[in-house]
C-alpha atoms as a PDB file:
ATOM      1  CA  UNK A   1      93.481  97.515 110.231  1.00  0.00           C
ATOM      2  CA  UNK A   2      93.426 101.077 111.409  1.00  0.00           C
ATOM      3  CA  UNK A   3      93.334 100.081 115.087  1.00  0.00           C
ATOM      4  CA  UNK A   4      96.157  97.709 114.634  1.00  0.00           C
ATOM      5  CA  UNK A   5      98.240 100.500 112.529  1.00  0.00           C
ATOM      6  CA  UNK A   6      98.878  98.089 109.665  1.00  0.00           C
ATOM      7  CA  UNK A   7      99.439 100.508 106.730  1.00  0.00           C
ATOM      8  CA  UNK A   8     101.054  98.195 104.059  1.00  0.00           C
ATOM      9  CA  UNK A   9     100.909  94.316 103.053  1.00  0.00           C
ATOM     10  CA  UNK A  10     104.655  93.716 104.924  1.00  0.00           C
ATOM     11  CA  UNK A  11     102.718  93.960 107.813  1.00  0.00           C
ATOM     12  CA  UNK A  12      99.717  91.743 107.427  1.00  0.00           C
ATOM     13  CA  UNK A  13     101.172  88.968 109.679  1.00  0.00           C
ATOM     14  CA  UNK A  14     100.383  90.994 112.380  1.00  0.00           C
ATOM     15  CA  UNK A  15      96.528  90.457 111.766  1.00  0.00           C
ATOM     16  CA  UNK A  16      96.568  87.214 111.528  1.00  0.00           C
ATOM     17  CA  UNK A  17      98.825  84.453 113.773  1.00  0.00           C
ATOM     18  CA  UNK A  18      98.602  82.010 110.551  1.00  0.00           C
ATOM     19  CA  UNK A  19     100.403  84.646 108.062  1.00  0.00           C
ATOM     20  CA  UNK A  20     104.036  85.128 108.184  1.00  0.00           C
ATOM     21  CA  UNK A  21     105.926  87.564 105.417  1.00  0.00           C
ATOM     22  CA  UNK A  22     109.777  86.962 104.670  1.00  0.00           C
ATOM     23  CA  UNK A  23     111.534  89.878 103.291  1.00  0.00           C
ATOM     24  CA  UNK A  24     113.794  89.111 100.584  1.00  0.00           C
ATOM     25  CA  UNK A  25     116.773  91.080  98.855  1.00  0.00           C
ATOM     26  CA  UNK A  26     114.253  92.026  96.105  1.00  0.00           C
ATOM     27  CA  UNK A  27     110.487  92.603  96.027  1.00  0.00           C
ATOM     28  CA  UNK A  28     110.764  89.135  93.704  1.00  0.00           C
ATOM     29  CA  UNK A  29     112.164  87.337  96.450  1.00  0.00           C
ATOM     30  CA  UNK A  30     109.668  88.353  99.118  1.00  0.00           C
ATOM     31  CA  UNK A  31     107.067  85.654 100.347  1.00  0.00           C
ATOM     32  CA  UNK A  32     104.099  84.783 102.590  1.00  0.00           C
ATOM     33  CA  UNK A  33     103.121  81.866 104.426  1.00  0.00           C
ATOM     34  CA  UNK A  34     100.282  80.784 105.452  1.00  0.00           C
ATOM     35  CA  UNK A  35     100.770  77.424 108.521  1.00  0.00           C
ATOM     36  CA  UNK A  36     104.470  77.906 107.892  1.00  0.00           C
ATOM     37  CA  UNK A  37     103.589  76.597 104.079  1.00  0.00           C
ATOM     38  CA  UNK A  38     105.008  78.507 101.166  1.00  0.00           C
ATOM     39  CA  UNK A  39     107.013  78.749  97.912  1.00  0.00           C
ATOM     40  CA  UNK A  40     109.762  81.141  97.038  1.00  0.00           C
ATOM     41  CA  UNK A  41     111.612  81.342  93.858  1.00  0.00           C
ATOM     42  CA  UNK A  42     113.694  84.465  93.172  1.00  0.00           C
ATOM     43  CA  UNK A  43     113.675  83.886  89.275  1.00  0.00           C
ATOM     44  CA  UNK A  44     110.111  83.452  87.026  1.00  0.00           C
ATOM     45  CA  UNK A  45     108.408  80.194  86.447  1.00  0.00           C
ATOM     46  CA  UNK A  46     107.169  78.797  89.828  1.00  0.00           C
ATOM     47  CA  UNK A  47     103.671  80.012  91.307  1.00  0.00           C
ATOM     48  CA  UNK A  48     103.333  80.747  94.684  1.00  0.00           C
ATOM     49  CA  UNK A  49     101.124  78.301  97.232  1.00  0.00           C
ATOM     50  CA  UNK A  50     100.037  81.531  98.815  1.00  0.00           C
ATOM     51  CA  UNK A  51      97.845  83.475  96.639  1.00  0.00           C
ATOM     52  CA  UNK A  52      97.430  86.937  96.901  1.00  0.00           C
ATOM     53  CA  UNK A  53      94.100  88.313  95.462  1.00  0.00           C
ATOM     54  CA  UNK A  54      93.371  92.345  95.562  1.00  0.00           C
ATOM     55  CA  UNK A  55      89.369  92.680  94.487  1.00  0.00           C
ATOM     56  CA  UNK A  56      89.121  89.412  92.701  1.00  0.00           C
ATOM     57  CA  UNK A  57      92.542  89.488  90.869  1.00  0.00           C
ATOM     58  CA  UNK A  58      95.253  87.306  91.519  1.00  0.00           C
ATOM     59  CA  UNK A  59      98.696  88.633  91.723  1.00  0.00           C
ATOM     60  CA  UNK A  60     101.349  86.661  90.074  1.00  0.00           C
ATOM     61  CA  UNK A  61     104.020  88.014  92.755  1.00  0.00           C
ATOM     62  CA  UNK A  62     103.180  87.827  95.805  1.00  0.00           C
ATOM     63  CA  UNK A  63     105.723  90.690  96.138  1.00  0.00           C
ATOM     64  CA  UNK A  64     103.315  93.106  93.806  1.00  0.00           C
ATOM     65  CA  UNK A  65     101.065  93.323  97.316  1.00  0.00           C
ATOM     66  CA  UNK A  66     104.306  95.602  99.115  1.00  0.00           C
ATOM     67  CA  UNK A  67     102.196  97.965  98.567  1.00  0.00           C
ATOM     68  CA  UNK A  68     100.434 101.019 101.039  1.00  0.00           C
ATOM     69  CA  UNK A  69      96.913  99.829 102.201  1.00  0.00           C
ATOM     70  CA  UNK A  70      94.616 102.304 101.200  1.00  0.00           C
ATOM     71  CA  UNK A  71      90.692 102.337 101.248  1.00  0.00           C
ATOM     72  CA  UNK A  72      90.572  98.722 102.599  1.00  0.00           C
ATOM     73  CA  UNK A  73      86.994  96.967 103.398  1.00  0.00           C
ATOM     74  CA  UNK A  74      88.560  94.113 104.320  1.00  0.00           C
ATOM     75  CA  UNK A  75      90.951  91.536 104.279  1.00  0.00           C
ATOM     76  CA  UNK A  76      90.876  87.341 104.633  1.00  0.00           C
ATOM     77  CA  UNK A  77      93.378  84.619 105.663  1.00  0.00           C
ATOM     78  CA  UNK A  78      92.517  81.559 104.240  1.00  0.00           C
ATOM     79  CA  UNK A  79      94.155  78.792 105.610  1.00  0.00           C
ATOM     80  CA  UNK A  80      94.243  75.648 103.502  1.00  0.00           C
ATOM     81  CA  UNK A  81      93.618  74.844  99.692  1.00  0.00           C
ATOM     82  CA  UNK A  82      91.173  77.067  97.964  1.00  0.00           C
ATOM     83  CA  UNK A  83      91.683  75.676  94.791  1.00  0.00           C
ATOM     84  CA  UNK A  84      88.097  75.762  93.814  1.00  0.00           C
ATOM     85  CA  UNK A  85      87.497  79.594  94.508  1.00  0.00           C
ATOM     86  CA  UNK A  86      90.765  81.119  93.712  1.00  0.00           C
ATOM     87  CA  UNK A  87      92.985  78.727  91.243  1.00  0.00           C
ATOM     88  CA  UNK A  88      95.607  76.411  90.904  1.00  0.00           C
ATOM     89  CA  UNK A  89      98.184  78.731  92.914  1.00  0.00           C
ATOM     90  CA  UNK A  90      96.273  78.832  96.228  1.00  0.00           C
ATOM     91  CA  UNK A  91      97.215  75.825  97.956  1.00  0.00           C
ATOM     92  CA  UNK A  92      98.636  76.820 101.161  1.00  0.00           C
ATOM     93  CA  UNK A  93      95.807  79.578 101.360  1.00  0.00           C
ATOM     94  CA  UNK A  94      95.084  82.838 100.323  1.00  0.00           C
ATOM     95  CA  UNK A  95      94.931  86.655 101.166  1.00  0.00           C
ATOM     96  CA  UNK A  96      92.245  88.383  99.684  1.00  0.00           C
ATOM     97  CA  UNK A  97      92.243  92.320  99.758  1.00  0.00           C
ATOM     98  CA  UNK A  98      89.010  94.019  99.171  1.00  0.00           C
ATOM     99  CA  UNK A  99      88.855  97.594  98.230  1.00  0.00           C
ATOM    100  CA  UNK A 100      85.595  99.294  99.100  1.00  0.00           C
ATOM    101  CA  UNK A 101      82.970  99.920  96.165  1.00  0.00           C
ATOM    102  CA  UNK A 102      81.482 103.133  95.679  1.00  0.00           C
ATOM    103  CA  UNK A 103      78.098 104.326  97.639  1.00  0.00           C
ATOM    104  CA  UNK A 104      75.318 106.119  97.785  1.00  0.00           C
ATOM    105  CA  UNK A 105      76.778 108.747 100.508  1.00  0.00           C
ATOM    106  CA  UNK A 106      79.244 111.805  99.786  1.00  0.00           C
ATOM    107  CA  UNK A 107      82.513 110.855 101.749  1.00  0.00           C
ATOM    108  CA  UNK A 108      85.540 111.966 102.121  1.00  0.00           C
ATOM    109  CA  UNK A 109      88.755 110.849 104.191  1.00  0.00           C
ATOM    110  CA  UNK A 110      92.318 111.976 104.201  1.00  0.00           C
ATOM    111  CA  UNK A 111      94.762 110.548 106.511  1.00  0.00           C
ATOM    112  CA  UNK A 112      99.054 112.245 106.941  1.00  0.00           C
ATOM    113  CA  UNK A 113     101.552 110.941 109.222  1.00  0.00           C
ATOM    114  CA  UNK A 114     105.329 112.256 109.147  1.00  0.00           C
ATOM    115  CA  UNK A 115     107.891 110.690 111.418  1.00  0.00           C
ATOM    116  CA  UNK A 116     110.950 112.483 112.877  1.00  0.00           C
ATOM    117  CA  UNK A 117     113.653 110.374 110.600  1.00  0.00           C
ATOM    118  CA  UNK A 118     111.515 112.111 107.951  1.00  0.00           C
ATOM    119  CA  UNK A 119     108.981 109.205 106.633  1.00  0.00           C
ATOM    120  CA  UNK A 120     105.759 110.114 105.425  1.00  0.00           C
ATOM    121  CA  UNK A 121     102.314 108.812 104.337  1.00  0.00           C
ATOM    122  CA  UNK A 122      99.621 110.221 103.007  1.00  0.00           C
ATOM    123  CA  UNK A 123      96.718 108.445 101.803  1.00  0.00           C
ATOM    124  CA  UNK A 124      93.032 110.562 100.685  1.00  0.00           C
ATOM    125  CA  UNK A 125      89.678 108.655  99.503  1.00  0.00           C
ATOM    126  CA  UNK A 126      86.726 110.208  98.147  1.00  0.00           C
ATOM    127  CA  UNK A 127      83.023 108.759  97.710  1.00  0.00           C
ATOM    128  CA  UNK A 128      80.831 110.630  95.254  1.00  0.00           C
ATOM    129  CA  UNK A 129      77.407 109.831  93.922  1.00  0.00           C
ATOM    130  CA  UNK A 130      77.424 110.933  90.578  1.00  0.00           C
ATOM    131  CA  UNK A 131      73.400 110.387  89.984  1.00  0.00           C
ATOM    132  CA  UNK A 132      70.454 108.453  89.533  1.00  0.00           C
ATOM    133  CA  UNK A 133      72.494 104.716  90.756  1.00  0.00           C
ATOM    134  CA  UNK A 134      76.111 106.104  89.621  1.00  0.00           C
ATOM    135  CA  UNK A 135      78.325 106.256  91.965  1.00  0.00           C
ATOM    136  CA  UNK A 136      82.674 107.139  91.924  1.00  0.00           C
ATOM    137  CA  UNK A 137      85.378 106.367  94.372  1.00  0.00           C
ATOM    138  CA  UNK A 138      88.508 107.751  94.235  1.00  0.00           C
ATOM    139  CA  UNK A 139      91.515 106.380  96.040  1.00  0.00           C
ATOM    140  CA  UNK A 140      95.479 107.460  96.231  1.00  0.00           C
ATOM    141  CA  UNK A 141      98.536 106.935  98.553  1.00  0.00           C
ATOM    142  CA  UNK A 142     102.201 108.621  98.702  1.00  0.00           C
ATOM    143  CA  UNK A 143     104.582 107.057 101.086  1.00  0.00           C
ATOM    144  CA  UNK A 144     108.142 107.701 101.071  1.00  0.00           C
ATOM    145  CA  UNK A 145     111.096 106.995 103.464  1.00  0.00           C
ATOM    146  CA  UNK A 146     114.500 109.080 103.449  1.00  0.00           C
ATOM    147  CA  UNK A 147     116.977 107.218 102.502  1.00  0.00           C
ATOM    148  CA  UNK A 148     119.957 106.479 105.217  1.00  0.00           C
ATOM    149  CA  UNK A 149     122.492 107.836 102.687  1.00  0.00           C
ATOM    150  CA  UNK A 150     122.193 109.761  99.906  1.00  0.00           C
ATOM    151  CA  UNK A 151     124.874 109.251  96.927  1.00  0.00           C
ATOM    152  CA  UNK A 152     125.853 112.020  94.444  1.00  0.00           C
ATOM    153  CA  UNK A 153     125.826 109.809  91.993  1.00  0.00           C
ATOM    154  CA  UNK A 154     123.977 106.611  91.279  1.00  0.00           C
ATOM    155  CA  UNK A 155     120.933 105.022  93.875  1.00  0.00           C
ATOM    156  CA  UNK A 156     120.739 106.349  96.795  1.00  0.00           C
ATOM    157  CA  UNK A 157     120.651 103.529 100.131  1.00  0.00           C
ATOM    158  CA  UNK A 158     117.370 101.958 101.710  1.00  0.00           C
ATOM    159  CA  UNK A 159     115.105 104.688 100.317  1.00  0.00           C
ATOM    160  CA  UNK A 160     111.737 104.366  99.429  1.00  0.00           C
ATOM    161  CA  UNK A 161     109.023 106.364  97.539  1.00  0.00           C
ATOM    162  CA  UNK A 162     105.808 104.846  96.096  1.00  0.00           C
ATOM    163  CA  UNK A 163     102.348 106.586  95.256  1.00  0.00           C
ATOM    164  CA  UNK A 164      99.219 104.823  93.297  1.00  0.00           C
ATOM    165  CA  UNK A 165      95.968 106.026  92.442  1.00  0.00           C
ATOM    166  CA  UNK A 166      92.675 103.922  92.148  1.00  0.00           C
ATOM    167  CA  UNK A 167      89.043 104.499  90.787  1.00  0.00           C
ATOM    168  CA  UNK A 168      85.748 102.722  90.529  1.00  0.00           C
ATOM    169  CA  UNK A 169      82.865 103.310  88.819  1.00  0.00           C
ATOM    170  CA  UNK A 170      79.745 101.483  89.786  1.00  0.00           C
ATOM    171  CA  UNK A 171      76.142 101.640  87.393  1.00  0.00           C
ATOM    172  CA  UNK A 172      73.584 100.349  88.871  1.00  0.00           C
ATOM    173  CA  UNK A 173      73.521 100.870  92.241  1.00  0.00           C
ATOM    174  CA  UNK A 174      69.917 100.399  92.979  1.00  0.00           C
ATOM    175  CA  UNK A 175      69.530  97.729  90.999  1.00  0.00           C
ATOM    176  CA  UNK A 176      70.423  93.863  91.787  1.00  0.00           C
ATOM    177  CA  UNK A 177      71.901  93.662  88.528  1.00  0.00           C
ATOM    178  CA  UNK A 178      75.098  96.240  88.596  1.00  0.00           C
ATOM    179  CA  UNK A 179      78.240  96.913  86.432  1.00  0.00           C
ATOM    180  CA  UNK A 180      81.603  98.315  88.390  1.00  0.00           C
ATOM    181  CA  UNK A 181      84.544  99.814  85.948  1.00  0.00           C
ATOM    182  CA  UNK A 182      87.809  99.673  88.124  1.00  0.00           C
ATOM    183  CA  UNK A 183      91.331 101.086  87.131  1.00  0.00           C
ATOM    184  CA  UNK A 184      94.672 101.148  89.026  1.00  0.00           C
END
């Protein structure tokens, strides 16, 4: 993901030649695709054939995953139905976004990037063992865009900001047996 400079989920297609992402007028009306199969519906009520699971959760939108990549272990394109792993909504394929779980080593990472039409991302992870097989891990992203213009009054145009913050907690580390506490 790094070496292929894909930062958030609009630009997952470019990992895989089976994915394809439409941008809609609203995050709502956004979609994937996996084969050229999909669903959209801009209003509630119809599930997507494309589900999109972030560390065994499904998403009910699949526009929830426009979101910054941060602290990514991996991701999967699943082509096909995977009915029998991931549900009933999952029958074009699925993307599944794993987060990485806390460790046994002290780490810390921080990644900035500012562009000259004044964009910029920031994204910091940190790994700490806590003690005897505890372990935390600490994840959070800021990414904003300047908008193109900026009204006195009301919304300013094609602007962006968005920032989240994740944690895990993981007992039993040693063990085979283990319990992992995880909050967005």
């Amino acid at each position: 993901l790094v070496k292929a400079g894909i930062t958030d989920g609009r630009l997952l297609e470019q990992a895989s030649p089976a994915l394809s992402f439409q941008s809609g007028y609203a995050t709502q009306a956004t979609s994937f695709s996996i084969r050229g199969v999909s669903s959209l519906a801009a209003e509630g009520g119809l599930q997507p054939s494309v589900g999109i699971v972030v560390d065994n959760m499904p998403l009910a939108r699949q526009g929830e995953v426009l979101l910054d990549l941060a602290d990514i272990q991996q991701i999967e394109v699943l082509s096909g139905p995977q009915g029998t792993l991931f549900g009933k909504n999952s029958t074009a394929g699925v993307v599944n976004i794993i987060s990485k779980r806390p460790g046994p080593d002290t780490e810390l990472s921080a990644e900035a990037s500012y562009t000259t039409d004044d964009e910029a991302l920031v994204k910091a992870a940190v790994n700490l063992p806590i003690g005897s097989g505890v372990a935390a891990r600490v994840n959070g992203y800021y990414h904003r865009i300047s908008p193109l213009a900026e009204n006195t009054i009301g919304k300013d145009v094609l602007g962006m900001r968005s920032y989240g913050v994740a944690g895990k907690l993981l007992f039993g580390m040693d063990s085979p047996t283990n319990f992992l506490v995880t909050g967005t």
